[in-house]
Every structure is written in structure tokens, then in C-alpha cells.
Protein backbone atom coordinates (compact mmCIF):
# COMPACT_ATOMS: atom_id res chain seq x y z
CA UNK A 1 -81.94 33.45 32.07
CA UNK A 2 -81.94 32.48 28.61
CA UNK A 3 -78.46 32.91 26.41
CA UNK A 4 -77.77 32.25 22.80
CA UNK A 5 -74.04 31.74 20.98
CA UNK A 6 -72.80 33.00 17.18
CA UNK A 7 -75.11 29.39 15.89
CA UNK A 8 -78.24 30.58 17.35
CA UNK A 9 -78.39 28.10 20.17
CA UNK A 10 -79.82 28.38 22.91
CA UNK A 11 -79.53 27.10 27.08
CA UNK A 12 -81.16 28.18 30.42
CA UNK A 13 -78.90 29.24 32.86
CA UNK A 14 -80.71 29.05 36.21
CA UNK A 15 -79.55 29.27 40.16
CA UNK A 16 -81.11 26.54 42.20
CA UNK A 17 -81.12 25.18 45.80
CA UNK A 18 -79.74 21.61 46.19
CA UNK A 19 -79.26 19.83 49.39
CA UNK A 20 -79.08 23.41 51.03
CA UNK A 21 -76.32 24.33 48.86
CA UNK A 22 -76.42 26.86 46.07
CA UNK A 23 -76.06 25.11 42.89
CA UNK A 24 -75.86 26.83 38.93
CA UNK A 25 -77.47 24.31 36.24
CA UNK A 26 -77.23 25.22 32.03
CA UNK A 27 -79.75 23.38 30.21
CA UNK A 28 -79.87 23.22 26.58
CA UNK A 29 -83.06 23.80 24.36
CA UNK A 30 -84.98 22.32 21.35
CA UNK A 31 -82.83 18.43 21.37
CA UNK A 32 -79.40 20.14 21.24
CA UNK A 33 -77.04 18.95 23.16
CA UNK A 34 -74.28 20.25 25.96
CA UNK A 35 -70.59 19.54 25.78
CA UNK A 36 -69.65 17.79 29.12
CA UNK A 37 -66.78 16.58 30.45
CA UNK A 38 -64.49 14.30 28.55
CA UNK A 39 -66.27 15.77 25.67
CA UNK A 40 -70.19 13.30 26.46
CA UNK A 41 -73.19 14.80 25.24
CA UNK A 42 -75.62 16.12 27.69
CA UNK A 43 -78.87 18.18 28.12
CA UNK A 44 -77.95 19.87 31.28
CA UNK A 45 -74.78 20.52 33.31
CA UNK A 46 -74.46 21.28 36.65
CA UNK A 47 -71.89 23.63 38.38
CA UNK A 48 -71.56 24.07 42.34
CA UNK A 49 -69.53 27.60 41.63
CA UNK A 50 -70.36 30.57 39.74
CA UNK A 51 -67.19 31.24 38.20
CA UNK A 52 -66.81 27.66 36.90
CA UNK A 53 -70.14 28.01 34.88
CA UNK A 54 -69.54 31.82 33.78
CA UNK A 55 -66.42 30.07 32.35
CA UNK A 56 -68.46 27.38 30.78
CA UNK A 57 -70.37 29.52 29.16
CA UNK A 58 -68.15 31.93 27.71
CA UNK A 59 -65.93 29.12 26.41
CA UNK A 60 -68.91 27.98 24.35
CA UNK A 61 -69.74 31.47 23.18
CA UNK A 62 -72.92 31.86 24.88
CA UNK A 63 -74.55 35.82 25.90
CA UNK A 64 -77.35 37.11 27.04
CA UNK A 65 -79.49 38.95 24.53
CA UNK A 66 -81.79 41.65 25.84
């Protein structure tokens, strides 16, 4: 599913299998980058519980537009 914030960013959030465990990745488009832990840069973070990346992603301002 694709979600933009207030800045007109954009990230993927997708559900994937992973070692037979349900896994929930957000990847950011177009060379911006993803706040990770301890504030690194990253393309892509990856979240082994819903509510962990639904908080993610509402921290950062990000909804679904459609």
C-alpha cells in the first residue's frame, strides 16, 4: 500500500513472509530516506508486529490516500 505524509513523501508499506513468520516492511521512494533507530538513515525498515509499524508510521505522519 502506498502512503504519503504533510511533505509529500512517500513509502510502501507491504506484509511479507520471512522465515515462515509474518513480517511488515516500509520502504521509502524516489532516494528519500527512513528514520531508523538511533535516528540512521535507511531505505526500508522492517517490523515483526503490526502495531509497532502502524505506530511507526503514524509517528512520521504518514496516511493512506485513496
Amino acid at each position: 500500500m502506498k502512503m504519503f505524509n504533510a511533505a509529500g513523501e512517500a513509502v510502501y508499506f507491504n506484509r511479507i513472509m520471512k522465515n515462515g513468520k509474518e513480517q511488515f516492511v516500509v520502504k521509502a521512494l524516489s532516494g528519500q530516506h527512513i528514520m531508523g533507530r538511533d535516528r540512521q538513515k535507511h531505505s526500508s525498515r522492517t517490523f515483526t508486529e503490526l502495531h509497532q509499524a502502524e505506530a511507526f508510521l503514524r509517528r512520521a505522519g504518514y496516511k493512506c490516500k485513496g
